[in-house]
C-alpha atoms as a PDB file:
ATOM      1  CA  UNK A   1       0.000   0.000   0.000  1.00  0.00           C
ATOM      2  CA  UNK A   2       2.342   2.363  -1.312  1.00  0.00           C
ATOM      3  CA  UNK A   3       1.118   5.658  -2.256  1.00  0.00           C
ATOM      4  CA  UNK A   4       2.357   7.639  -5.853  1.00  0.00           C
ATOM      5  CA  UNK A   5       3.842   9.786  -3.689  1.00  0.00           C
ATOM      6  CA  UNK A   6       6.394   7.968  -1.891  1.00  0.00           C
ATOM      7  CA  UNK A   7       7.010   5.793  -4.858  1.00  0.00           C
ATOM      8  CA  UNK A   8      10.682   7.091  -4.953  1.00  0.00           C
ATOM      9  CA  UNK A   9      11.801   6.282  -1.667  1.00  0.00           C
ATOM     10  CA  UNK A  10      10.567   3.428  -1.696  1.00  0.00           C
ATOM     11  CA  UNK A  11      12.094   2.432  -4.622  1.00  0.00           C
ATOM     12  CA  UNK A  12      15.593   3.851  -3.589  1.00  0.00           C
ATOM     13  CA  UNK A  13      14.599   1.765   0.401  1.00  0.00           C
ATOM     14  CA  UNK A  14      13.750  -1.622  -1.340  1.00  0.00           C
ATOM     15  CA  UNK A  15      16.519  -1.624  -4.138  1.00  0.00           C
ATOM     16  CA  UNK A  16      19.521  -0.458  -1.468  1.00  0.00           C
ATOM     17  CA  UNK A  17      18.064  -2.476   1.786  1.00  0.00           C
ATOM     18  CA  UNK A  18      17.594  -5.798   0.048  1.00  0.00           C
ATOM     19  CA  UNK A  19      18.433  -5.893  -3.819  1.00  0.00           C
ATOM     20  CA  UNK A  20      21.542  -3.924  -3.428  1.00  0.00           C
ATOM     21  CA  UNK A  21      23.901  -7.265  -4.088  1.00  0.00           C
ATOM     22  CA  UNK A  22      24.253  -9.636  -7.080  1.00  0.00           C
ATOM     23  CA  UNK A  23      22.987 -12.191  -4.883  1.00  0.00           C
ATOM     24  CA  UNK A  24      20.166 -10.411  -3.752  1.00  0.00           C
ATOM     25  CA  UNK A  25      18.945  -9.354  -6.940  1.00  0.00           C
ATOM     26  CA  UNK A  26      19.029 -13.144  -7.825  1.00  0.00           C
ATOM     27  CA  UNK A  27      15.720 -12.647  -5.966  1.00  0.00           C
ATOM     28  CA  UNK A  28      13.922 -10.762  -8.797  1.00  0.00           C
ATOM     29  CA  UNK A  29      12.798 -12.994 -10.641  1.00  0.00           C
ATOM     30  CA  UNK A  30      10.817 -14.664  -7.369  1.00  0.00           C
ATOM     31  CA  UNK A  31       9.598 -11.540  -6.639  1.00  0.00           C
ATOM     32  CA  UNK A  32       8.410 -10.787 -10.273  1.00  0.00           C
ATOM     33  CA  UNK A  33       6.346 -13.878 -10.341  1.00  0.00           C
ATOM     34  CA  UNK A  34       4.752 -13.641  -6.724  1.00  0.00           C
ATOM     35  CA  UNK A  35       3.293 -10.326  -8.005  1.00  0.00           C
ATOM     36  CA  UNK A  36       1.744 -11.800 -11.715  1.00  0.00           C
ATOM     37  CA  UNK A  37       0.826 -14.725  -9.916  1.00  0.00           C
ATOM     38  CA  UNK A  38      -0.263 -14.644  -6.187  1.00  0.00           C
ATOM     39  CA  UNK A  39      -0.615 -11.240  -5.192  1.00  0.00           C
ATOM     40  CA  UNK A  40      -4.116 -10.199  -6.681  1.00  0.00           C
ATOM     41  CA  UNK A  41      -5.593  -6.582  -5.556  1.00  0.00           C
ATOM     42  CA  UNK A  42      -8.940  -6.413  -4.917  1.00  0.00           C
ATOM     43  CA  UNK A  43     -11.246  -3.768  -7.079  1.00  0.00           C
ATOM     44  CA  UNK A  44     -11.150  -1.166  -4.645  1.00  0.00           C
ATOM     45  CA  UNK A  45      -7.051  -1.393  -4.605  1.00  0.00           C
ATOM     46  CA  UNK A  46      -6.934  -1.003  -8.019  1.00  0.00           C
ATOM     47  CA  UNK A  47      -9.410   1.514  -8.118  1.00  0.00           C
ATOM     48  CA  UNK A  48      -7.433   3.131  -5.783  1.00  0.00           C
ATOM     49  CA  UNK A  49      -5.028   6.386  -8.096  1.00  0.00           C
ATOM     50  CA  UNK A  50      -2.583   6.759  -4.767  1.00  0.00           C
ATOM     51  CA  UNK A  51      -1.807   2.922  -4.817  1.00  0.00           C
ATOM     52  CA  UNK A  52       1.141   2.144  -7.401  1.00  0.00           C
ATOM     53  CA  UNK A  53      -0.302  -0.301 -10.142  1.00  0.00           C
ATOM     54  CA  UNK A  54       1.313  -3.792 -10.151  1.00  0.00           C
ATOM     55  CA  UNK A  55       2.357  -3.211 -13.538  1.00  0.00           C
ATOM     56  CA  UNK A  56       4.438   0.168 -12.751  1.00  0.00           C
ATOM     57  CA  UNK A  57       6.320  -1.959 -10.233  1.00  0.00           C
ATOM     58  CA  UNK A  58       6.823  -4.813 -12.890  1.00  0.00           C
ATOM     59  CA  UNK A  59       8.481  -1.880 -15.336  1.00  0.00           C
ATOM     60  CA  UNK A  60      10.533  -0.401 -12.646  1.00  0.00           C
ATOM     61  CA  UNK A  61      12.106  -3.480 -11.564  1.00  0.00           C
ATOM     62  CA  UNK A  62      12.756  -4.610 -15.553  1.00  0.00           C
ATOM     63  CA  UNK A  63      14.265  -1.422 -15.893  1.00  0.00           C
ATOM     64  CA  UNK A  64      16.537  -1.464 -12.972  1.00  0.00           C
ATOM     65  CA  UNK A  65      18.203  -4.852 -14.361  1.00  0.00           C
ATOM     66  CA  UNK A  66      18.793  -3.650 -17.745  1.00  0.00           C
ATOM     67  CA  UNK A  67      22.605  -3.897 -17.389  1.00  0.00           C
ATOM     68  CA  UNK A  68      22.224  -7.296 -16.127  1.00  0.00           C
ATOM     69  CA  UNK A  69      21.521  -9.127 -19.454  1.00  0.00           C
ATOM     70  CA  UNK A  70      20.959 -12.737 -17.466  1.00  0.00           C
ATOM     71  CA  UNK A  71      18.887 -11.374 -14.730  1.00  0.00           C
ATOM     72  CA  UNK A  72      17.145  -9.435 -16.850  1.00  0.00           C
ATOM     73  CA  UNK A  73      16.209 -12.574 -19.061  1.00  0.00           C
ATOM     74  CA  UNK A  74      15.267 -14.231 -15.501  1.00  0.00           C
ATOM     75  CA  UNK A  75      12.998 -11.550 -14.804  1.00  0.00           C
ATOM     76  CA  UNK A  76      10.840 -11.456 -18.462  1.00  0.00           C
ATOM     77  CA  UNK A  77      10.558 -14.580 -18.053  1.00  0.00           C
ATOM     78  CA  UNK A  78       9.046 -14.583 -14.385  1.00  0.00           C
ATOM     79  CA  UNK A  79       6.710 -12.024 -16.002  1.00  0.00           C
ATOM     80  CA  UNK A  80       5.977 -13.879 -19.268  1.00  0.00           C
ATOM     81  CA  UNK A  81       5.317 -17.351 -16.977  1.00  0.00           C
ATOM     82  CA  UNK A  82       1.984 -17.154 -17.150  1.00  0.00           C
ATOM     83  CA  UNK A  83       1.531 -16.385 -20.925  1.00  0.00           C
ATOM     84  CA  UNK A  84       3.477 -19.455 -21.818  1.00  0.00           C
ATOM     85  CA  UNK A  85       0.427 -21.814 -19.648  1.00  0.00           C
ATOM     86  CA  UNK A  86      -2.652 -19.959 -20.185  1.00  0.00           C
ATOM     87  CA  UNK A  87      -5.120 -22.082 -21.648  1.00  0.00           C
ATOM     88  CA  UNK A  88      -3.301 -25.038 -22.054  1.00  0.00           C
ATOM     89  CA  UNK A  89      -4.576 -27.034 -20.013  1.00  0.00           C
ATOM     90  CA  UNK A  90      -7.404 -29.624 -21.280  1.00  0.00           C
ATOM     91  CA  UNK A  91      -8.622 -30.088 -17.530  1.00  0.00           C
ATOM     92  CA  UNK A  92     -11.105 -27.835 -16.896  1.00  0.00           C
ATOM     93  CA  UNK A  93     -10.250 -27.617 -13.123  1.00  0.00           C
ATOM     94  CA  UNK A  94      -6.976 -26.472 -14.170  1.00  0.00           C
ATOM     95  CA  UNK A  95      -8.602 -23.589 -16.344  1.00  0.00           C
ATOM     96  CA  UNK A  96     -11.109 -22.716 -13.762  1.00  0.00           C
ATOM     97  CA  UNK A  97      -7.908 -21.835 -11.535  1.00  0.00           C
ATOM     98  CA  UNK A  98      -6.418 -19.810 -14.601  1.00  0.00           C
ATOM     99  CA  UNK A  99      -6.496 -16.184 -13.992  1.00  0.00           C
ATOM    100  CA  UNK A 100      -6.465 -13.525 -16.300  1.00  0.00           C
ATOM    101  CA  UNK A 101      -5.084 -11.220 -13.472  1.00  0.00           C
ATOM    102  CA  UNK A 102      -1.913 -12.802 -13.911  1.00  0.00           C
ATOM    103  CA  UNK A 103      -1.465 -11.925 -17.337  1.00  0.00           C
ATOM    104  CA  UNK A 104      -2.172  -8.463 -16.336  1.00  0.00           C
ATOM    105  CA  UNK A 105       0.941  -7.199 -14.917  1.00  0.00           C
ATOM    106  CA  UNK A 106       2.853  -7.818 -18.513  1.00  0.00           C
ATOM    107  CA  UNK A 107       0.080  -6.207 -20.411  1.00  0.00           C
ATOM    108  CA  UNK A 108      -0.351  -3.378 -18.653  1.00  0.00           C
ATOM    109  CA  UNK A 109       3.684  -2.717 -18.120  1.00  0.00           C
ATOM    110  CA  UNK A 110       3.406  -3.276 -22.345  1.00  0.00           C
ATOM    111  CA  UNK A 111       0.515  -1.308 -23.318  1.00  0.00           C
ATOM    112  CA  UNK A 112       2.408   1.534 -20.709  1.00  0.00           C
ATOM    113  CA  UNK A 113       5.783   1.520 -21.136  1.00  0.00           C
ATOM    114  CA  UNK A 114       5.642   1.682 -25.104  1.00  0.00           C
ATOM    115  CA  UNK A 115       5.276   5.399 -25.891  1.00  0.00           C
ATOM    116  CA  UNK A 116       8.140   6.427 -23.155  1.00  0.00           C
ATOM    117  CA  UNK A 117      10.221   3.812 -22.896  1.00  0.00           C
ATOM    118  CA  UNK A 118      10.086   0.505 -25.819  1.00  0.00           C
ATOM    119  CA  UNK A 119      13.446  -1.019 -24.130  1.00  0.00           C
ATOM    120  CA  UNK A 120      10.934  -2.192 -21.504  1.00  0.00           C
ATOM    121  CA  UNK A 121       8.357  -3.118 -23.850  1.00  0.00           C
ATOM    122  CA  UNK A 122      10.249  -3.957 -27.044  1.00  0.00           C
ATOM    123  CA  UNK A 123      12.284  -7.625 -24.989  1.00  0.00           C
ATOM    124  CA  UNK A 124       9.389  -8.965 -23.737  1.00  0.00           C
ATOM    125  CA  UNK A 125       7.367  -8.956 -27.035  1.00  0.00           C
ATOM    126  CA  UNK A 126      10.937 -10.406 -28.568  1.00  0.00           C
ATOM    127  CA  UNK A 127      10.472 -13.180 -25.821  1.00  0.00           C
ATOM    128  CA  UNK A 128       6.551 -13.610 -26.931  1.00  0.00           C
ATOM    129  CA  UNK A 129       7.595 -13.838 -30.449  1.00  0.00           C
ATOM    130  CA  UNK A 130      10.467 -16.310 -29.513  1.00  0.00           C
ATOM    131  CA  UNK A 131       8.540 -18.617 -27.607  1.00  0.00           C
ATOM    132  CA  UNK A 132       5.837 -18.844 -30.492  1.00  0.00           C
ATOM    133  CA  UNK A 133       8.201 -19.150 -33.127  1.00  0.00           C
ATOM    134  CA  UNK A 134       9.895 -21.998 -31.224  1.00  0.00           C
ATOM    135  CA  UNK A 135       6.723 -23.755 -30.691  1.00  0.00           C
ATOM    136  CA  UNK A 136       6.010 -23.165 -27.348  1.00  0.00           C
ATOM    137  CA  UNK A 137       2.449 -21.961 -27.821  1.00  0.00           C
ATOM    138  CA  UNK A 138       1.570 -25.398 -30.658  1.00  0.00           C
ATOM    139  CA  UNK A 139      -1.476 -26.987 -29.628  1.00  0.00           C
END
């Protein structure tokens, strides 16, 4: 519950208080996919303006490991994860527990981050494409 604000400090708190090693930013990619994929805000979080958007906090982070050209391949993919699986399944218990919300995140950080800044956007449709031209997304 971070408000627009204070986005900054927070930022500057979280990255030097525990990503501020190699081995801590190893953690990334973890954290990436707990936010597509578990963490879900209700409707009156995200209709919320003074709470930051999970997607803003997906783009930050993907920025912030640009130089890192592994960990930033770790990280797209954390975000992609759910792209790869959705609607794959031929169970439909396992599509009942699909959730678009956790495609969300990626969109959103997309649809976003295009006008101002495509090296966010730009790799992870280059991973999309990738994936589908090596098969991954065959049925």
């Amino acid at each position: 519950r971070v408000s627009i604000r204070q986005i900054r400090r927070y930022q500057g708190w979280l990255q030097a208080r525990y990503l501020g090693t190699p081995e801590q930013q190893l953690l990334l990619p973890d954290l990436l996919r707990y936010i597509c994929g578990v963490f879900h805000p209700t409707n009156d979080m995200l209709a919320n303006p003074q709470l930051i958007p999970r997607w803003q906090t997906v783009g930050w982070w993907l920025k912030a490991v640009e130089a890192n050209k592994e960990l930033r391949w770790m990280c797209e993919q954390a975000v992609l994860f759910d792209w790869y699986c959705y609607g794959t399944h031929p169970s439909a218990e396992v599509v009942a527990s699909e959730n678009l919300m956790n495609l969300e995140p990626a969109m959103l950080c997309m649809y976003h981050s295009l006008p101002k800044h495509p090296e966010i956007t730009v790799p992870l449709l280059q991973q999309l494409f990738g994936q589908m031209e090596n098969g991954l997304f065959r049925r």
